[in-house]
Protein backbone atom coordinates (compact mmCIF):
# COMPACT_ATOMS: atom_id res chain seq x y z
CA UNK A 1 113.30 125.07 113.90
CA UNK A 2 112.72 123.41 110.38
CA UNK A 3 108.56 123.16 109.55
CA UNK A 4 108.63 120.36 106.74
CA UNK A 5 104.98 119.68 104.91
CA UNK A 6 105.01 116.54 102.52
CA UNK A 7 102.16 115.70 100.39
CA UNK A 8 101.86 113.61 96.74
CA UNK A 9 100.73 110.38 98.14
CA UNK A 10 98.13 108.09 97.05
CA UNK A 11 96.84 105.04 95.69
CA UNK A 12 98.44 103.71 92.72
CA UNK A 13 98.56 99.80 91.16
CA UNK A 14 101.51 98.01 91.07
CA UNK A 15 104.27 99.29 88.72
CA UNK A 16 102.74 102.64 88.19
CA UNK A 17 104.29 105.97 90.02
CA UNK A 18 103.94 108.92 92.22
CA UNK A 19 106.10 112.20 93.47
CA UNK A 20 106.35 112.79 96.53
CA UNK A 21 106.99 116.76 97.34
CA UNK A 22 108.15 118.06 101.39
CA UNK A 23 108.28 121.83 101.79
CA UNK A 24 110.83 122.92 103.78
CA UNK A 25 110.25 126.59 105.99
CA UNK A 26 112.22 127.63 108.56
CA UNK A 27 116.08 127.52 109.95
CA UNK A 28 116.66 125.75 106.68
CA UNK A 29 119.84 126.87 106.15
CA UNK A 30 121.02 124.80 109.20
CA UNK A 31 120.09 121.29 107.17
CA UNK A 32 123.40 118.81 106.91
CA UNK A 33 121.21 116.70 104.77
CA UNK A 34 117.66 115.49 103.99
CA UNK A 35 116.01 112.49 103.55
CA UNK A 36 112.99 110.18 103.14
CA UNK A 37 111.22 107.26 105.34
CA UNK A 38 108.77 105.40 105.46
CA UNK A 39 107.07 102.96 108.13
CA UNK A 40 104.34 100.77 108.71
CA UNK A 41 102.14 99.90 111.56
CA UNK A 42 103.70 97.95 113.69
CA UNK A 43 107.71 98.40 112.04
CA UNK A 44 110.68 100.62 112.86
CA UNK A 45 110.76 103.89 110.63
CA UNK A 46 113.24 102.67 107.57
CA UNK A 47 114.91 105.30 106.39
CA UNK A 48 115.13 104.74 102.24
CA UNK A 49 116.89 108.15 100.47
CA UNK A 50 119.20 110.75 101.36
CA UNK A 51 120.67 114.01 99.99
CA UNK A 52 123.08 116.74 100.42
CA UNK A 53 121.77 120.05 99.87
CA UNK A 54 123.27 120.98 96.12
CA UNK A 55 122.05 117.40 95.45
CA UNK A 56 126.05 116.02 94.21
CA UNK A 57 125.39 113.50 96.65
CA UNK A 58 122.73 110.58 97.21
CA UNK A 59 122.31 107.67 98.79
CA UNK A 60 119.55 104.72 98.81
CA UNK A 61 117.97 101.78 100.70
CA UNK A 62 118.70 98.81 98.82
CA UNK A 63 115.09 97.75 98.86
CA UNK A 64 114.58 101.16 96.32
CA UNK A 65 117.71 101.88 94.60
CA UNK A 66 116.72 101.68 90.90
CA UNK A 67 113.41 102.49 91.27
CA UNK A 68 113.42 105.61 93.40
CA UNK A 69 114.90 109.19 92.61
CA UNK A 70 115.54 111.79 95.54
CA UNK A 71 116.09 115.48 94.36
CA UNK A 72 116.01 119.13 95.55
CA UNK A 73 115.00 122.43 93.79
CA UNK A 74 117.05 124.75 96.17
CA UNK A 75 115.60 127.40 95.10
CA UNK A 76 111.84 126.36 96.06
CA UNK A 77 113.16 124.79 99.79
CA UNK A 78 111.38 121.70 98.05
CA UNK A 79 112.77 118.16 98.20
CA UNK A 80 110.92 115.21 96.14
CA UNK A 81 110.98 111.39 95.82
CA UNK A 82 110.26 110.04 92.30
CA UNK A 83 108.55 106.75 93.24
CA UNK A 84 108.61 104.28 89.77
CA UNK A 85 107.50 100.37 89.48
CA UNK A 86 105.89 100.57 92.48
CA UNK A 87 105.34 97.80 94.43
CA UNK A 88 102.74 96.96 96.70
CA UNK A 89 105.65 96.19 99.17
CA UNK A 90 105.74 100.18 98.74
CA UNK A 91 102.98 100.67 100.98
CA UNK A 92 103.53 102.59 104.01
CA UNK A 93 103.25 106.53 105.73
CA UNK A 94 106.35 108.35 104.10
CA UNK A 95 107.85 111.17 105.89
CA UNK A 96 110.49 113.26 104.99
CA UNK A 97 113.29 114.61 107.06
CA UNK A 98 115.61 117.63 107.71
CA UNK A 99 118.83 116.17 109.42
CA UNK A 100 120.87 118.80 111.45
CA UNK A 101 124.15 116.73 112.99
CA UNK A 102 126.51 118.19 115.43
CA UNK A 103 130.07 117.65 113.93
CA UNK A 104 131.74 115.57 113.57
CA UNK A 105 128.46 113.64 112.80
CA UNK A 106 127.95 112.41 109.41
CA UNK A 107 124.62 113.35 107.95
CA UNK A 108 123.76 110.30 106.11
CA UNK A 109 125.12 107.80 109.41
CA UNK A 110 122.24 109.99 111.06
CA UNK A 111 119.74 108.96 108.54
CA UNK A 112 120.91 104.82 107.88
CA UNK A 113 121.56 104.64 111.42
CA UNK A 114 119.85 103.50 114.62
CA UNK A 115 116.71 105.70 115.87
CA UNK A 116 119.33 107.18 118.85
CA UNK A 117 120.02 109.51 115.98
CA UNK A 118 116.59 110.57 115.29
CA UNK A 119 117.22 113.29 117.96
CA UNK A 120 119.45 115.31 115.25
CA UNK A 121 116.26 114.76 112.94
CA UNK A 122 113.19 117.08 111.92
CA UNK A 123 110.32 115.79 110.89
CA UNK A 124 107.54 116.65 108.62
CA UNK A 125 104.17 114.86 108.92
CA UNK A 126 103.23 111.73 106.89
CA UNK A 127 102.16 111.30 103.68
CA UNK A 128 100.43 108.01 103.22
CA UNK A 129 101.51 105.58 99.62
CA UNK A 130 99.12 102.75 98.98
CA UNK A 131 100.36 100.38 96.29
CA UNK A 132 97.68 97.33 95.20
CA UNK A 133 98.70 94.65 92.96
């Protein structure tokens, strides 16, 4: 099992920023790949960054590529999502993820893909962003 704790959200005004931070604890070791969603009430989770652990490779939702940074400090278990020119479109619980595929499963086809796949995921709790224009 992978325990994942996120916090660093808040209420910001448009085009400002935040960092979000997710602890990982755990069978950590087992992770393919880790990631960050969001949702609000009433939508789908959306899945919006991903990265492999060593952090040579990333991948965005087009909605935040730009404006959004994923990164890891391996040697804190700690994964983060720079969040810059916010916008209020922004708003919504962000969770982050620990993705743990059987092969020949690709990692990131886990986290872009269809909820089916959310079975491979773990999930930390919610972190709420609030962006007001």
């Amino acid at each position: 099992q992978i325990q994942l704790a996120a916090s660093g959200g808040g209420s910001v005004q448009a085009g400002g920023s935040l960092r979000l931070s997710c602890a990982a604890s755990g069978a950590t070791s087992s992770t393919k790949c880790m990631g960050w969603f969001r949702q609000v009430p009433g939508k789908e989770r959306q899945a919006i960054a991903a990265i492999v652990p060593g952090g040579d490779s990333t991948s965005y939702a087009d909605a935040v590529k730009g404006r959004f940074t994923i990164s890891q400090d391996n040697a804190k278990n700690t994964l983060y999502l720079q969040m810059d020119s916010l916008k209020p479109e922004d708003t919504a619980m962000y969770y982050c993820a620990a993705v743990v595929p059987p092969p020949p499963v690709v990692c990131f086809d886990v986290v872009f893909g269809t909820p089916d796949l959310y079975e491979y995921v773990n999930w930390g709790q919610g972190t709420q962003v609030t962006v007001s224009s």
